[in-house]
C-alpha atoms as a PDB file:
ATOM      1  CA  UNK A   1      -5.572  -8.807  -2.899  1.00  0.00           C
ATOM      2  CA  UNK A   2      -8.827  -9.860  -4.507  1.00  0.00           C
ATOM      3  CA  UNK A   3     -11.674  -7.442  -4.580  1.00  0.00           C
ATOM      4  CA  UNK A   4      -9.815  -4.244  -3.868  1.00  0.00           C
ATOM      5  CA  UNK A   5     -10.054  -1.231  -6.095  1.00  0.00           C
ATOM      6  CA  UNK A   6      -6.514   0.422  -5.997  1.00  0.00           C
ATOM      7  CA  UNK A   7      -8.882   3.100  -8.128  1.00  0.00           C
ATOM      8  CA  UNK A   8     -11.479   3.378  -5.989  1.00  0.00           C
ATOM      9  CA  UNK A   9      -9.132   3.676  -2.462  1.00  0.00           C
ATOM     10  CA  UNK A  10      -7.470   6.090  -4.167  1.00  0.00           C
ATOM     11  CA  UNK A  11     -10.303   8.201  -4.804  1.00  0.00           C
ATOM     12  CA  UNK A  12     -11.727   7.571  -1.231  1.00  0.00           C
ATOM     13  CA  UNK A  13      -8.592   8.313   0.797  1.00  0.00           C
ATOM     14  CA  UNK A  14      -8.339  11.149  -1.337  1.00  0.00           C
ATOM     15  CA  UNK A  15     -12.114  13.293  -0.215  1.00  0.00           C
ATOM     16  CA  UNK A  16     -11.256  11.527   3.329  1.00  0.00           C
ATOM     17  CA  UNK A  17      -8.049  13.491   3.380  1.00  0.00           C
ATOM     18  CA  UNK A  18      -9.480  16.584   1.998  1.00  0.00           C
ATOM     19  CA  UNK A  19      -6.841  15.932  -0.968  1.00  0.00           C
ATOM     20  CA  UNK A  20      -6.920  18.266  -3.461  1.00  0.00           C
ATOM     21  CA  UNK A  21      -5.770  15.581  -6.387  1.00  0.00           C
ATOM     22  CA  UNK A  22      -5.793  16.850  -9.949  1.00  0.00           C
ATOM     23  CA  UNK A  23      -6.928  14.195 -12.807  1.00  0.00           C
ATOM     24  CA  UNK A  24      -3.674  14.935 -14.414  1.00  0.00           C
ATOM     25  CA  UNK A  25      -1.774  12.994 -11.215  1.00  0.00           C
ATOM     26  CA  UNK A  26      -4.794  10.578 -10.890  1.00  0.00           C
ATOM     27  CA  UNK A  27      -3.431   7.493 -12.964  1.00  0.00           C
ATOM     28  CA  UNK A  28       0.472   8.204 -11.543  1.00  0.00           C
ATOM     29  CA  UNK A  29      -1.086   8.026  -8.212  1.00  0.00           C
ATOM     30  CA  UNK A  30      -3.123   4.776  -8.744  1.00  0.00           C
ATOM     31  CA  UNK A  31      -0.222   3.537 -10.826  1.00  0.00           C
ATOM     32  CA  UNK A  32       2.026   3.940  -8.101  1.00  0.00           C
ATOM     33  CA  UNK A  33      -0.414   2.484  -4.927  1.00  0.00           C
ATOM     34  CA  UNK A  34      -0.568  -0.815  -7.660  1.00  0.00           C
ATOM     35  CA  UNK A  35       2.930  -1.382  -7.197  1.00  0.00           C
ATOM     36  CA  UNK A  36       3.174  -0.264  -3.397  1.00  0.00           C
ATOM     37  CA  UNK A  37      -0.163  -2.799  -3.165  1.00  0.00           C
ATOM     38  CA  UNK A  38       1.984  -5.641  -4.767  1.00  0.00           C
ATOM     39  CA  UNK A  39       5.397  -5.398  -2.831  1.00  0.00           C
ATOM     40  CA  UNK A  40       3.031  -5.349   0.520  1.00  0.00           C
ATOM     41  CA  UNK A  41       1.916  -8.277  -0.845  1.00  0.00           C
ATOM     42  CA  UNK A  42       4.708 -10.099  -1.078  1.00  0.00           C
ATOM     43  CA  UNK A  43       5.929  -9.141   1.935  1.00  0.00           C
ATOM     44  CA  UNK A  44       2.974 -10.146   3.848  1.00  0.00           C
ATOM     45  CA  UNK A  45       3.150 -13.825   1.998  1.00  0.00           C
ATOM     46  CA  UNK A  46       6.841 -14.236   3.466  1.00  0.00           C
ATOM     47  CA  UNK A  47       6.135 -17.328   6.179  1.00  0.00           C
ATOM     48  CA  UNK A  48       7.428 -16.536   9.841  1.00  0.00           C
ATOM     49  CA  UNK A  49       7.961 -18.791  12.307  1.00  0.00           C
ATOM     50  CA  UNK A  50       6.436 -18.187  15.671  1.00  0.00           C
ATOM     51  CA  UNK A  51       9.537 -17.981  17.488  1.00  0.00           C
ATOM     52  CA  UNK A  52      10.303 -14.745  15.626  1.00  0.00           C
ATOM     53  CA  UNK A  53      10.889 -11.924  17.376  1.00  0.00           C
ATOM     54  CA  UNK A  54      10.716  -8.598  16.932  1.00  0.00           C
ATOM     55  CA  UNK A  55      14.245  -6.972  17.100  1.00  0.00           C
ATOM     56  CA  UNK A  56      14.085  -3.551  19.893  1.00  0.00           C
ATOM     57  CA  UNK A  57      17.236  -1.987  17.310  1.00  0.00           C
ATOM     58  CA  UNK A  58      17.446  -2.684  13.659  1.00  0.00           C
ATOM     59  CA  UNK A  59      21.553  -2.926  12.773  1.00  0.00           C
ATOM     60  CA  UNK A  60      22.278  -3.423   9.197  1.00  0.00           C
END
């Protein structure tokens, strides 16, 4: 996603949460919501049809 600061959400969710996050963890933490940020993303490109629907019980 253009324009979004994994850094700066971080940081944000972090005093919204009262989180407690030592600068030690803070680049693991940001490191890690990169890579979350960049499988949602590819997720989110997958095309769906609009006949899709939404199963009521997932069965592998």
């Amino acid at each position: 996603m253009e324009g979004f600061n994994v850094g700066e959400y971080v940081d944000q969710m972090a005093l919204l949460l009262d989180l407690q996050l030592r600068d030690e963890y803070h680049d693991g933490v940001v490191e890690n919501f990169e890579r979350i940020s960049a499988i949602a993303n590819l997720v989110n490109s997958f095309p769906l049809t609009e006949d899709i629907e939404a199963a009521p019980v997932f069965e592998p």
